[in-house]
PDB file of N, CA and C in Angstrom:
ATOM      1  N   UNK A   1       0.820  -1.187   0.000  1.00  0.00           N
ATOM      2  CA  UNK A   1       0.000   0.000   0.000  1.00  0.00           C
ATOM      3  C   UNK A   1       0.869   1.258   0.000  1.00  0.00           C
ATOM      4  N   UNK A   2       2.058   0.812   0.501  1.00  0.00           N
ATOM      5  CA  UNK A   2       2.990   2.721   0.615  1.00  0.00           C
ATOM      6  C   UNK A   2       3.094   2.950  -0.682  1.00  0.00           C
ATOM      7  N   UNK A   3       3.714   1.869  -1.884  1.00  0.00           N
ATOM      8  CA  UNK A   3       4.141   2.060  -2.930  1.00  0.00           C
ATOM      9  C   UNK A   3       3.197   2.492  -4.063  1.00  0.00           C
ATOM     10  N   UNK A   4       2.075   1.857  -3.897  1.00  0.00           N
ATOM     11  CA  UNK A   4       0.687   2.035  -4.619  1.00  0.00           C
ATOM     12  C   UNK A   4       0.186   2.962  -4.866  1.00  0.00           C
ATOM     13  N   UNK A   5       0.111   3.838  -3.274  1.00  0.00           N
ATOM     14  CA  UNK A   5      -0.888   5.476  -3.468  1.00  0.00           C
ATOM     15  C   UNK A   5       0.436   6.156  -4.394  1.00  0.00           C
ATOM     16  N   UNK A   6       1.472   6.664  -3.895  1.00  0.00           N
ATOM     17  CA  UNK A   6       2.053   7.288  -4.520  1.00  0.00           C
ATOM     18  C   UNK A   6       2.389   7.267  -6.332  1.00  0.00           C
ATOM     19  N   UNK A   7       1.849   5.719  -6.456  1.00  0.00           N
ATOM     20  CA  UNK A   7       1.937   5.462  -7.959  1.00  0.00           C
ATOM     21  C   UNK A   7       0.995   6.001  -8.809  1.00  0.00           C
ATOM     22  N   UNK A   8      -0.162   5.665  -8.233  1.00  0.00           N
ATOM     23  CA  UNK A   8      -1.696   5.952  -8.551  1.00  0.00           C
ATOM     24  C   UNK A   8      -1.487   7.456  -9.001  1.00  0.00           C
ATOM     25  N   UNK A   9      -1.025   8.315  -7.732  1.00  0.00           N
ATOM     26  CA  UNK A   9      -1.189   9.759  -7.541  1.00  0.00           C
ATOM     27  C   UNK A   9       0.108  10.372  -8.995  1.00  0.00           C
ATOM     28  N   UNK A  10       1.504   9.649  -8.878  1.00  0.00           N
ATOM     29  CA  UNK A  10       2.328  11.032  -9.438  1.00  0.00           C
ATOM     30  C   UNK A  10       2.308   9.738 -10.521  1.00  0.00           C
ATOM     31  N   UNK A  11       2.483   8.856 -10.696  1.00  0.00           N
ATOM     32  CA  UNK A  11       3.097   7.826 -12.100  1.00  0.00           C
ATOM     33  C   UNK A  11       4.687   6.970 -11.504  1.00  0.00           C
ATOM     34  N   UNK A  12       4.657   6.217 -12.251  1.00  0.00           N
ATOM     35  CA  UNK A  12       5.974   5.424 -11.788  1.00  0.00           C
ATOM     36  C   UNK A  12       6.974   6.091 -11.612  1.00  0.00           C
ATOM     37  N   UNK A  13       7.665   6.728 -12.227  1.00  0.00           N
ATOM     38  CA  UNK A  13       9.029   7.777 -12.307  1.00  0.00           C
ATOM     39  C   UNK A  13       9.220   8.521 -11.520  1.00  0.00           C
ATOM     40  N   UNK A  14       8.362   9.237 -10.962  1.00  0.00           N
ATOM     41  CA  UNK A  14       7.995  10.234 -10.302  1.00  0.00           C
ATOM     42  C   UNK A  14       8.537   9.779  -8.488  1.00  0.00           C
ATOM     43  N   UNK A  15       7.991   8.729  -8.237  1.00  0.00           N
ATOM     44  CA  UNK A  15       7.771   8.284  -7.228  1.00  0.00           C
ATOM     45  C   UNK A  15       9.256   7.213  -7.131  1.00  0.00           C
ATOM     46  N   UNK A  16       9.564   6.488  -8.152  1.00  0.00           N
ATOM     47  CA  UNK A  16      10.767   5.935  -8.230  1.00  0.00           C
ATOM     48  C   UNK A  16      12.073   6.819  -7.762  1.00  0.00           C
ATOM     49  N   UNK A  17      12.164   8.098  -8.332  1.00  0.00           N
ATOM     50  CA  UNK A  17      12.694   9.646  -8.224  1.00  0.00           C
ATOM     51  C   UNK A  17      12.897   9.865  -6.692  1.00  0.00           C
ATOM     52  N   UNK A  18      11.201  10.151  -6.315  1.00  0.00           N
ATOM     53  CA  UNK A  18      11.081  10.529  -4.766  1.00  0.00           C
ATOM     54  C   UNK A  18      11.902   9.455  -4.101  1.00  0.00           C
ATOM     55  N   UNK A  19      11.838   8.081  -3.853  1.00  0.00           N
ATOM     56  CA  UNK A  19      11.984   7.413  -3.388  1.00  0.00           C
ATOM     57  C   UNK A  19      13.736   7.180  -3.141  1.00  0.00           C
ATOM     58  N   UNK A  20      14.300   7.485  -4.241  1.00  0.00           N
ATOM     59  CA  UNK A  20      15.781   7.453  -4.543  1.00  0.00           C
ATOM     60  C   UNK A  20      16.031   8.682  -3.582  1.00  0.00           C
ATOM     61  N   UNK A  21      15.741   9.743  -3.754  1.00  0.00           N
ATOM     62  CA  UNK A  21      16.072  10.766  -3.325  1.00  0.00           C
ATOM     63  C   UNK A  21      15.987  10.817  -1.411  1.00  0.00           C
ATOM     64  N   UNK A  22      14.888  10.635  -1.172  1.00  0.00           N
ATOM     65  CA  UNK A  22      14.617   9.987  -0.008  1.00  0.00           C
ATOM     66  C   UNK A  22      15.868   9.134   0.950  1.00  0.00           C
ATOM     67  N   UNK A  23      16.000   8.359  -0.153  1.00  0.00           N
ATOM     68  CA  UNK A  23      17.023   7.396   0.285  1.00  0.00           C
ATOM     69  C   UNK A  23      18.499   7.885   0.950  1.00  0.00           C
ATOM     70  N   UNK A  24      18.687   8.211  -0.471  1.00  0.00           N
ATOM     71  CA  UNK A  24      20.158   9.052  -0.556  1.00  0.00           C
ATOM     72  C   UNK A  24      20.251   9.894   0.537  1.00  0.00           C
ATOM     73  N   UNK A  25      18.735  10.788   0.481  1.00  0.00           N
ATOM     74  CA  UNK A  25      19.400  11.844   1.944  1.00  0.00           C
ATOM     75  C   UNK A  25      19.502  11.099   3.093  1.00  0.00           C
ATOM     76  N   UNK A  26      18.678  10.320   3.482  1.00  0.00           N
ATOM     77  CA  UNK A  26      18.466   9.261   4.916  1.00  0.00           C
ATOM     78  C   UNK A  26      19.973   8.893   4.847  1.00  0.00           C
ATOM     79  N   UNK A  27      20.167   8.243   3.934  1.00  0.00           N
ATOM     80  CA  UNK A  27      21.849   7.609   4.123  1.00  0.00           C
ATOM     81  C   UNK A  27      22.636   8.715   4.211  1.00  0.00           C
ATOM     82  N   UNK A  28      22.559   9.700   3.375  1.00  0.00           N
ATOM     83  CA  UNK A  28      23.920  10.704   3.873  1.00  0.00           C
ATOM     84  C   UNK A  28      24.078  11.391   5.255  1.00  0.00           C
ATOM     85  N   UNK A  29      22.364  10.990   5.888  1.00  0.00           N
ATOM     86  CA  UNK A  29      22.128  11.776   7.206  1.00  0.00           C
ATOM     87  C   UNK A  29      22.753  11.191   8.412  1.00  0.00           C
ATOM     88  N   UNK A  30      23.070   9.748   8.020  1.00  0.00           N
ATOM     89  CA  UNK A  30      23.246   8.585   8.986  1.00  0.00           C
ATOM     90  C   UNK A  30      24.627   8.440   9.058  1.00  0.00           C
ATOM     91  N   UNK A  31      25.156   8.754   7.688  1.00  0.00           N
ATOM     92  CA  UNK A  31      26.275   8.521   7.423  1.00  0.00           C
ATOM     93  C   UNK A  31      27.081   9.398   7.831  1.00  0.00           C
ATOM     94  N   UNK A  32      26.753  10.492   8.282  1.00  0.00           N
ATOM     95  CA  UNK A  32      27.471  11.828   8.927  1.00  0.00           C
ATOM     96  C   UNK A  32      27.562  11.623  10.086  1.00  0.00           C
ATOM     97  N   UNK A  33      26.300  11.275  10.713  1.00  0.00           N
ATOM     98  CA  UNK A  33      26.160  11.114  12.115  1.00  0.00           C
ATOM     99  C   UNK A  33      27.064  10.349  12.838  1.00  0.00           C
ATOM    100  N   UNK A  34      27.193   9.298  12.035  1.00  0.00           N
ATOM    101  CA  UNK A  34      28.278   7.588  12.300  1.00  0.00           C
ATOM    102  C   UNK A  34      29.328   8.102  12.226  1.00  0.00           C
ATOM    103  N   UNK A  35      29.773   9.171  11.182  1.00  0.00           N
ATOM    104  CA  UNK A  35      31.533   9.226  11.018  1.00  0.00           C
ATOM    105  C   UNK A  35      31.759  10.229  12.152  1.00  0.00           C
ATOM    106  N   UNK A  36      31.302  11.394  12.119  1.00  0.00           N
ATOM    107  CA  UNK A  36      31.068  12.433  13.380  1.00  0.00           C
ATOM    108  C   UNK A  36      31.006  11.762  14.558  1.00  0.00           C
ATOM    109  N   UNK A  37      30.816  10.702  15.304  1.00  0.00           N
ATOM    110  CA  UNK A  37      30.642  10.016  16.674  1.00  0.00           C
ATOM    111  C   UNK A  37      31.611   9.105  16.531  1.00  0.00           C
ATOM    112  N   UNK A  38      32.325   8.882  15.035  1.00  0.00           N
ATOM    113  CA  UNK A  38      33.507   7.953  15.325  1.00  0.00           C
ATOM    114  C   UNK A  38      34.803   8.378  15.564  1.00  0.00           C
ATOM    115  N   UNK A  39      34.639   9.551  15.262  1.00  0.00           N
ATOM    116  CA  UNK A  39      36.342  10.809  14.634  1.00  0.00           C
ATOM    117  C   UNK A  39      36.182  11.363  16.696  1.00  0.00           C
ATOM    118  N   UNK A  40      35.156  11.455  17.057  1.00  0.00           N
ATOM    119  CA  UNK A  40      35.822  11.933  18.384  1.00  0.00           C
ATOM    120  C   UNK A  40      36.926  11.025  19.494  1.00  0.00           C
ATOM    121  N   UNK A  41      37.567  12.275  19.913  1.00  0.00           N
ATOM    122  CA  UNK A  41      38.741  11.049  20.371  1.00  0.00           C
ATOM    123  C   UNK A  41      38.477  10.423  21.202  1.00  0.00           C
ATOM    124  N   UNK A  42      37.629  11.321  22.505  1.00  0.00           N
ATOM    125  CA  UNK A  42      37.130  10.716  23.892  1.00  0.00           C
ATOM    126  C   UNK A  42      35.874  11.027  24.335  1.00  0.00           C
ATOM    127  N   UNK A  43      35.115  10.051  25.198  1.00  0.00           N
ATOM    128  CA  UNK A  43      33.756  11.027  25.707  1.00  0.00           C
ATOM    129  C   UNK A  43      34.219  11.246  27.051  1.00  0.00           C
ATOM    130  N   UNK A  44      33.484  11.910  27.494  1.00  0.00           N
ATOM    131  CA  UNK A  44      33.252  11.778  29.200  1.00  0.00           C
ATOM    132  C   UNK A  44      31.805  11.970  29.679  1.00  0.00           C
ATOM    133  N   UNK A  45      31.681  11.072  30.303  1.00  0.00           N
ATOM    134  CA  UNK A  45      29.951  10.615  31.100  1.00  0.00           C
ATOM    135  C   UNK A  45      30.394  11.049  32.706  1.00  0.00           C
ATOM    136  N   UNK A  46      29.418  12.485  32.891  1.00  0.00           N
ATOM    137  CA  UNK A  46      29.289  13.169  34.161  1.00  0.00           C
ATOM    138  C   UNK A  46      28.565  12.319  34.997  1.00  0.00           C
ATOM    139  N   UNK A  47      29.114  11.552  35.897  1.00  0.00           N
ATOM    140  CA  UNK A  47      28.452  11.161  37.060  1.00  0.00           C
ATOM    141  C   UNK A  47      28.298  11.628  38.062  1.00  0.00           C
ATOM    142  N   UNK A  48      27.175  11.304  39.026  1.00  0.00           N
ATOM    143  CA  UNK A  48      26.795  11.687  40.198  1.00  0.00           C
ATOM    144  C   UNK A  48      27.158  10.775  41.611  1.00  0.00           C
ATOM    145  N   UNK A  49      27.989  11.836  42.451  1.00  0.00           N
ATOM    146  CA  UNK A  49      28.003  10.519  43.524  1.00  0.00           C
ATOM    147  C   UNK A  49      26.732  10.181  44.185  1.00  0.00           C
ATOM    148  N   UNK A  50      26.929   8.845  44.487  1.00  0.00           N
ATOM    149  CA  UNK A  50      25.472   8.330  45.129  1.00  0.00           C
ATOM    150  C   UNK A  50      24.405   9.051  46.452  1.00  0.00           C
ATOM    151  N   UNK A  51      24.978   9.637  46.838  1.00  0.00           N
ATOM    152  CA  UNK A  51      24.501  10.650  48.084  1.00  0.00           C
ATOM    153  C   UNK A  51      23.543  11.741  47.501  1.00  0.00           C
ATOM    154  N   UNK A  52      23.674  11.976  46.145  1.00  0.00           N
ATOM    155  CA  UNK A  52      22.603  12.467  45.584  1.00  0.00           C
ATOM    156  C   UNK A  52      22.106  12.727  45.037  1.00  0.00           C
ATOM    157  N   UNK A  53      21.583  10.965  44.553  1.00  0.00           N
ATOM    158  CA  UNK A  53      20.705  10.897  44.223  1.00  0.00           C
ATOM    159  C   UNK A  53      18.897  10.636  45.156  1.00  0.00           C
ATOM    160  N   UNK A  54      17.850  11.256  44.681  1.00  0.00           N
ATOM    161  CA  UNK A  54      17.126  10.718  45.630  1.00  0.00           C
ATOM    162  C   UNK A  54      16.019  10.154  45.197  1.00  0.00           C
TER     163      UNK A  54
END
């Protein structure tokens, strides 16, 4: 049914198009994100001593 309405509505190409495009950005979005969180050198996670928490 996802593939269908959109066929119905713009024509095959159209939607083949959208769909590529779609794609490509999702992956380049992911793909930034992944290399950007891999290139850092160190994290540091702020903890709390146990006394207070409550």
């Amino acid at each position: 049914m996802v593939l269908i309405n959109p066929i119905i509505c713009v024509g095959n190409v159209p939607t083949l198009i959208g769909l590529t495009t779609a794609g490509i950005l999702c992956g380049l979005c992911l793909a930034t994100v992944f290399q950007l969180a891999h290139v850092v050198k160190g994290t540091e996670f702020k903890t709390i001593g146990a006394d207070k928490v409550e």
